[in-house]
Protein backbone atom coordinates (compact mmCIF):
# COMPACT_ATOMS: atom_id res chain seq x y z
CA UNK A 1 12.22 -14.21 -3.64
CA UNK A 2 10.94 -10.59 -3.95
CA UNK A 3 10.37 -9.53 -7.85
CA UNK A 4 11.29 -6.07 -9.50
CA UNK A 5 9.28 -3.51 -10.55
CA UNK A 6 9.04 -4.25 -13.81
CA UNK A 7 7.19 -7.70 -13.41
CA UNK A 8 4.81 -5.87 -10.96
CA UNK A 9 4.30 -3.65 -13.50
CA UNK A 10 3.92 -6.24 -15.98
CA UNK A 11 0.99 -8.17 -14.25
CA UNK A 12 -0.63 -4.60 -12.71
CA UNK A 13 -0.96 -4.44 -17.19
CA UNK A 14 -2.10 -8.28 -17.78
CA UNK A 15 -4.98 -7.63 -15.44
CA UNK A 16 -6.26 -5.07 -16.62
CA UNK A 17 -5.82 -2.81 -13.58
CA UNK A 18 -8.54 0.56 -13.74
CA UNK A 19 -6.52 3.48 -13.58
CA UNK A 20 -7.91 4.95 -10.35
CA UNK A 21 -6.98 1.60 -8.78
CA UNK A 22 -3.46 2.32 -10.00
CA UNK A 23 -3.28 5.73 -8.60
CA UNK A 24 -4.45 4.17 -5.47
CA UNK A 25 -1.83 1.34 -5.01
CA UNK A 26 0.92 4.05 -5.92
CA UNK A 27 -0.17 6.31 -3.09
CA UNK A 28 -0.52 3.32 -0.54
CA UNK A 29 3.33 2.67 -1.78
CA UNK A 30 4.90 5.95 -1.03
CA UNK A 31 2.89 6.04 2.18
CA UNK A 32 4.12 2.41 3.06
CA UNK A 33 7.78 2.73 1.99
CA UNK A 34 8.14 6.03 4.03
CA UNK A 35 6.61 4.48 7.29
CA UNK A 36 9.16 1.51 6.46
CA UNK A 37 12.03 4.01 6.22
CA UNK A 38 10.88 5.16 9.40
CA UNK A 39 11.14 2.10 11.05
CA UNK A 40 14.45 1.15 9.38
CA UNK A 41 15.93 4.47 10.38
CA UNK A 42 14.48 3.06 14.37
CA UNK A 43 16.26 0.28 14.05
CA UNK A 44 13.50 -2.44 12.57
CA UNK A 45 14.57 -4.97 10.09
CA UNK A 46 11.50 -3.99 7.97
CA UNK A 47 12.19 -5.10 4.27
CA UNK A 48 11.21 -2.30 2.20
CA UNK A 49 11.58 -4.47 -1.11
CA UNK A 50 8.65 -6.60 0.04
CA UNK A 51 6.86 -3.70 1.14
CA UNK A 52 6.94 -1.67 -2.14
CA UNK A 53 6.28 -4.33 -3.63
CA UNK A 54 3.02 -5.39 -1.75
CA UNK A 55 1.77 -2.66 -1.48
CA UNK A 56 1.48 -1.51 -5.28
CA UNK A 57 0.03 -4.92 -5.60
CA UNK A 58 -2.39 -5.13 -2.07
CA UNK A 59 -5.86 -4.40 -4.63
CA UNK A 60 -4.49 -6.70 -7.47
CA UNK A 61 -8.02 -8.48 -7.93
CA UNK A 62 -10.23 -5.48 -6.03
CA UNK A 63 -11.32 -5.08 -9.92
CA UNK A 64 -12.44 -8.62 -9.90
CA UNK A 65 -14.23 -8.33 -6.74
CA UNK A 66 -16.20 -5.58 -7.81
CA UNK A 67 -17.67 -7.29 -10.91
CA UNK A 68 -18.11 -10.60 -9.24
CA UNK A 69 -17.82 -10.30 -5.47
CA UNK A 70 -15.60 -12.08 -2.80
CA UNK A 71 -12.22 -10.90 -0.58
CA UNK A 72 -10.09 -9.56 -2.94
CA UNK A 73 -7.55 -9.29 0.20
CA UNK A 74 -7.57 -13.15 0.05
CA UNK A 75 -8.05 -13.60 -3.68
CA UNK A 76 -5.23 -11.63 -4.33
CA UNK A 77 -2.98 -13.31 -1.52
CA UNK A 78 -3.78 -16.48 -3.67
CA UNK A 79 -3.00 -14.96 -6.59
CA UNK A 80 0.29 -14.12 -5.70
CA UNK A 81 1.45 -17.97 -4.08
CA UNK A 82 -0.14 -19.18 -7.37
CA UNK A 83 2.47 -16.89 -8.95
CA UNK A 84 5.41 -17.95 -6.40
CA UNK A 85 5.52 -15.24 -4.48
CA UNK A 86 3.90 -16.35 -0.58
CA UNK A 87 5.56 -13.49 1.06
CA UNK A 88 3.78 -10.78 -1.12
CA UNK A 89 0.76 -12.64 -0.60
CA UNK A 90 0.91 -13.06 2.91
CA UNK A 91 1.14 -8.99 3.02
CA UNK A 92 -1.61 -8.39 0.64
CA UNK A 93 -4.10 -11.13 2.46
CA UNK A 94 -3.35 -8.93 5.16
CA UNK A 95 -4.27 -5.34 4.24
CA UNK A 96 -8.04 -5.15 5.27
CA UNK A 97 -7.34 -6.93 8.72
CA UNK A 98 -4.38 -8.11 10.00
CA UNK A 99 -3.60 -11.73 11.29
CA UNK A 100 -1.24 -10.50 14.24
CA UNK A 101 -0.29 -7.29 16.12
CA UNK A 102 3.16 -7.90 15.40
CA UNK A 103 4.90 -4.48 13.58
CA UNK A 104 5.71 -5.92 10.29
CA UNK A 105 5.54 -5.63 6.39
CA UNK A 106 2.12 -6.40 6.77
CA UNK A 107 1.17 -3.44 9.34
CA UNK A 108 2.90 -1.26 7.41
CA UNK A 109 0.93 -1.79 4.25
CA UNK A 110 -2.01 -2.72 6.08
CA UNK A 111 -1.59 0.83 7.93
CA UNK A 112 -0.95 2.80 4.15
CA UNK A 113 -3.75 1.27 3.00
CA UNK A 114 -5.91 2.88 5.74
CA UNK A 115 -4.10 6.31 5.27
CA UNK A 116 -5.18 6.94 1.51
CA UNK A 117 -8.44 7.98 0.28
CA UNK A 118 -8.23 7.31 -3.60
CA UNK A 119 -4.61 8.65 -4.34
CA UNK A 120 -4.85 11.20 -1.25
CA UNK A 121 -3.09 10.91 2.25
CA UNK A 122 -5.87 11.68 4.74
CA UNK A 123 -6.31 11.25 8.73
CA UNK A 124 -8.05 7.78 9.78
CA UNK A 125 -11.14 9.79 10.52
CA UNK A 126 -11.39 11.37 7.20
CA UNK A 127 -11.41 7.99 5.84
CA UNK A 128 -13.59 6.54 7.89
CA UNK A 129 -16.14 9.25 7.98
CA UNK A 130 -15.80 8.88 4.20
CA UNK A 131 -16.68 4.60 4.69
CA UNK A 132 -19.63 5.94 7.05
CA UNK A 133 -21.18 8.36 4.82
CA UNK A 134 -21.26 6.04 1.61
CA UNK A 135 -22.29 2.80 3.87
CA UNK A 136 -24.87 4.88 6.41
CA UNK A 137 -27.48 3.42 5.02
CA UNK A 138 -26.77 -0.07 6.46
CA UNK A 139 -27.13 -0.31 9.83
CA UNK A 140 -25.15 -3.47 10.47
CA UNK A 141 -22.62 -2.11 8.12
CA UNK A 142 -21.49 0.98 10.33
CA UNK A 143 -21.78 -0.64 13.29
CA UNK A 144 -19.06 -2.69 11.87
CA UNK A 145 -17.19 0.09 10.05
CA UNK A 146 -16.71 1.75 13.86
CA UNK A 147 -15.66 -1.68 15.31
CA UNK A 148 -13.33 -1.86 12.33
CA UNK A 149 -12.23 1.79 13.33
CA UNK A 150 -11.07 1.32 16.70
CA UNK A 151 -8.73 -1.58 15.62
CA UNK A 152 -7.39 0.21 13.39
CA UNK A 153 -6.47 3.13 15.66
CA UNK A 154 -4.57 0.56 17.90
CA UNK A 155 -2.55 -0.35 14.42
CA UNK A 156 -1.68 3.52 14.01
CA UNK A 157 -0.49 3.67 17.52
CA UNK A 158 1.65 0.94 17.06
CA UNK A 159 2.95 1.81 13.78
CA UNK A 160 3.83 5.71 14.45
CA UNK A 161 5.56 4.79 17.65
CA UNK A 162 7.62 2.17 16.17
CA UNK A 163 8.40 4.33 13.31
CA UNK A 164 8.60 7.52 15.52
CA UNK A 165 6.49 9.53 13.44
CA UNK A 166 3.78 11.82 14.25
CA UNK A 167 0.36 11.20 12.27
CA UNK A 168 0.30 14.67 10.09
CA UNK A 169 3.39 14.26 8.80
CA UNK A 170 2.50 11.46 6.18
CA UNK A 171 -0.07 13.97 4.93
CA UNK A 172 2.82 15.85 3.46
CA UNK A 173 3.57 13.24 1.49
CA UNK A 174 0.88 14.95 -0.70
CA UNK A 175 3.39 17.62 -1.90
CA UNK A 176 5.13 15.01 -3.77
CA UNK A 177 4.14 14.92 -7.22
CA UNK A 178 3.15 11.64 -9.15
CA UNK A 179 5.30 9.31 -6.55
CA UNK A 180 8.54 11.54 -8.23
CA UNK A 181 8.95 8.87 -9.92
CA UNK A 182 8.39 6.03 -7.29
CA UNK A 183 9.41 7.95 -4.29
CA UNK A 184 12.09 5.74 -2.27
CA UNK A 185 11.64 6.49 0.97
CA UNK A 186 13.79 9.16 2.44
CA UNK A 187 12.09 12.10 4.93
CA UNK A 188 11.53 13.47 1.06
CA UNK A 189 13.25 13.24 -1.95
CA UNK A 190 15.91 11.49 -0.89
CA UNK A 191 18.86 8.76 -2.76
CA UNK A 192 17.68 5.93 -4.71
CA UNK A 193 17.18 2.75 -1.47
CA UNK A 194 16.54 -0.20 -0.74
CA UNK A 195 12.77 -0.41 -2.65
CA UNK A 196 15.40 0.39 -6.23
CA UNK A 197 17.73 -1.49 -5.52
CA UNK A 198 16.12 -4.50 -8.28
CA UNK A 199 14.98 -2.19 -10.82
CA UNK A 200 17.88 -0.73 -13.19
CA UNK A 201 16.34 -1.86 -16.38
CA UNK A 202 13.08 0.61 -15.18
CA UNK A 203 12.98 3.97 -16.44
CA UNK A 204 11.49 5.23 -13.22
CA UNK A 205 11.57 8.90 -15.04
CA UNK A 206 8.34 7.79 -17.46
CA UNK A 207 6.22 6.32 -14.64
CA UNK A 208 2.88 8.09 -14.43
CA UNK A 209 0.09 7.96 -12.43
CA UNK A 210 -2.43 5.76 -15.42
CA UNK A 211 -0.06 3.88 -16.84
CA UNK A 212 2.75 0.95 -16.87
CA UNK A 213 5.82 1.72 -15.69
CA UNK A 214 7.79 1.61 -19.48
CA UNK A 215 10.55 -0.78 -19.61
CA UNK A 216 14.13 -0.49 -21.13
CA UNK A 217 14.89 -3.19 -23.23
């Protein structure tokens, strides 16, 4: 059981989500529900519902995390199978480092996650250097952020040939303003798909980049 929008929404609001977090997670989104069109179009049985959905929720307690400390990859994994939703939260427990090399859900929004810079789609070395230049200063740190670096350019090798993409293309995902309105997948503005397919009662038109999605009642 996959929810819609508008509960995701809903909790994004009940914790108290910081709005650059938000702009994140919606950026991760469309970059993780046009890889999983990708792969669909391949012939993958990717579930874009779950993926959408994960991936606007993958930093759900990164808020906490930063005021108290811990994995907010695996507090948020338990957040969700506290809430009843295990398959979310095996995605989001997933999107720092993955458990398998199987292409999955999880890749994809493990692979989004490492394509966005704030609410920008950058190369993996433009994010990296980024993690290098802020975490330079510790040693042991960098030596792990260029372990961490190489893994995750096996994941992008995996991910763009099973989804027969070529890396600079999701960079022009940047041209599409504010998600317009929670972008569904297609090459680029294409019809409403599977990620809608739960959420008539949203009015995807009023979704912005700090707030709530608003909800028809």
């Amino acid at each position: 059981m996959i929810p819609g929008r508008r509960w995701v929404f809903s909790l994004i609001a009940q914790r108290g989500m910081p709005p650059h977090i938000i702009r994140h997670s919606k950026m991760v989104r469309m970059v993780a529900v046009a890889i999983g069109q990708a792969m669909r179009e391949a012939g993958l049985g990717i579930d874009l519902v779950l993926v959408d959905r994960a991936a606007l929720l993958h930093d759900i307690c990164k808020a906490d995390t930063i005021a108290h400390g811990g994995d907010h990859a695996l507090l948020g994994q338990r957040l969700m199978e506290s809430l009843g939703f295990p398959d979310i939260g095996a995605v989001v427990g997933q999107h720092i480092r993955l458990a398998s090399f199987e292409v999955n859900e999880a890749m994809v929004v493990n692979y989004a996650d490492k394509r966005v810079m704030h609410d920008r789609v950058v190369s993996l070395e433009k994010r990296f250097l980024d993690l290098m230049e802020r975490y330079s200063q510790n040693g042991a740190f960098s030596e792990r952020i260029l372990a961490h670096f190489a893994h995750v350019v096996q994941i992008e090798q995996a991910v763009l040939k099973a989804a027969r993409l070529e890396p600079g293309w999701l960079e022009t995902l940047n041209l599409i303003p504010g998600d317009h309105p929670l972008y569904c997948g297609g090459r680029f503005l294409g019809e409403r798909g599977p990620a809608e397919d739960q959420d008539h009662d949203v009015d995807l038109e009023r979704v912005d980049h700090d707030e709530p999605a608003q909800v028809d009642e």
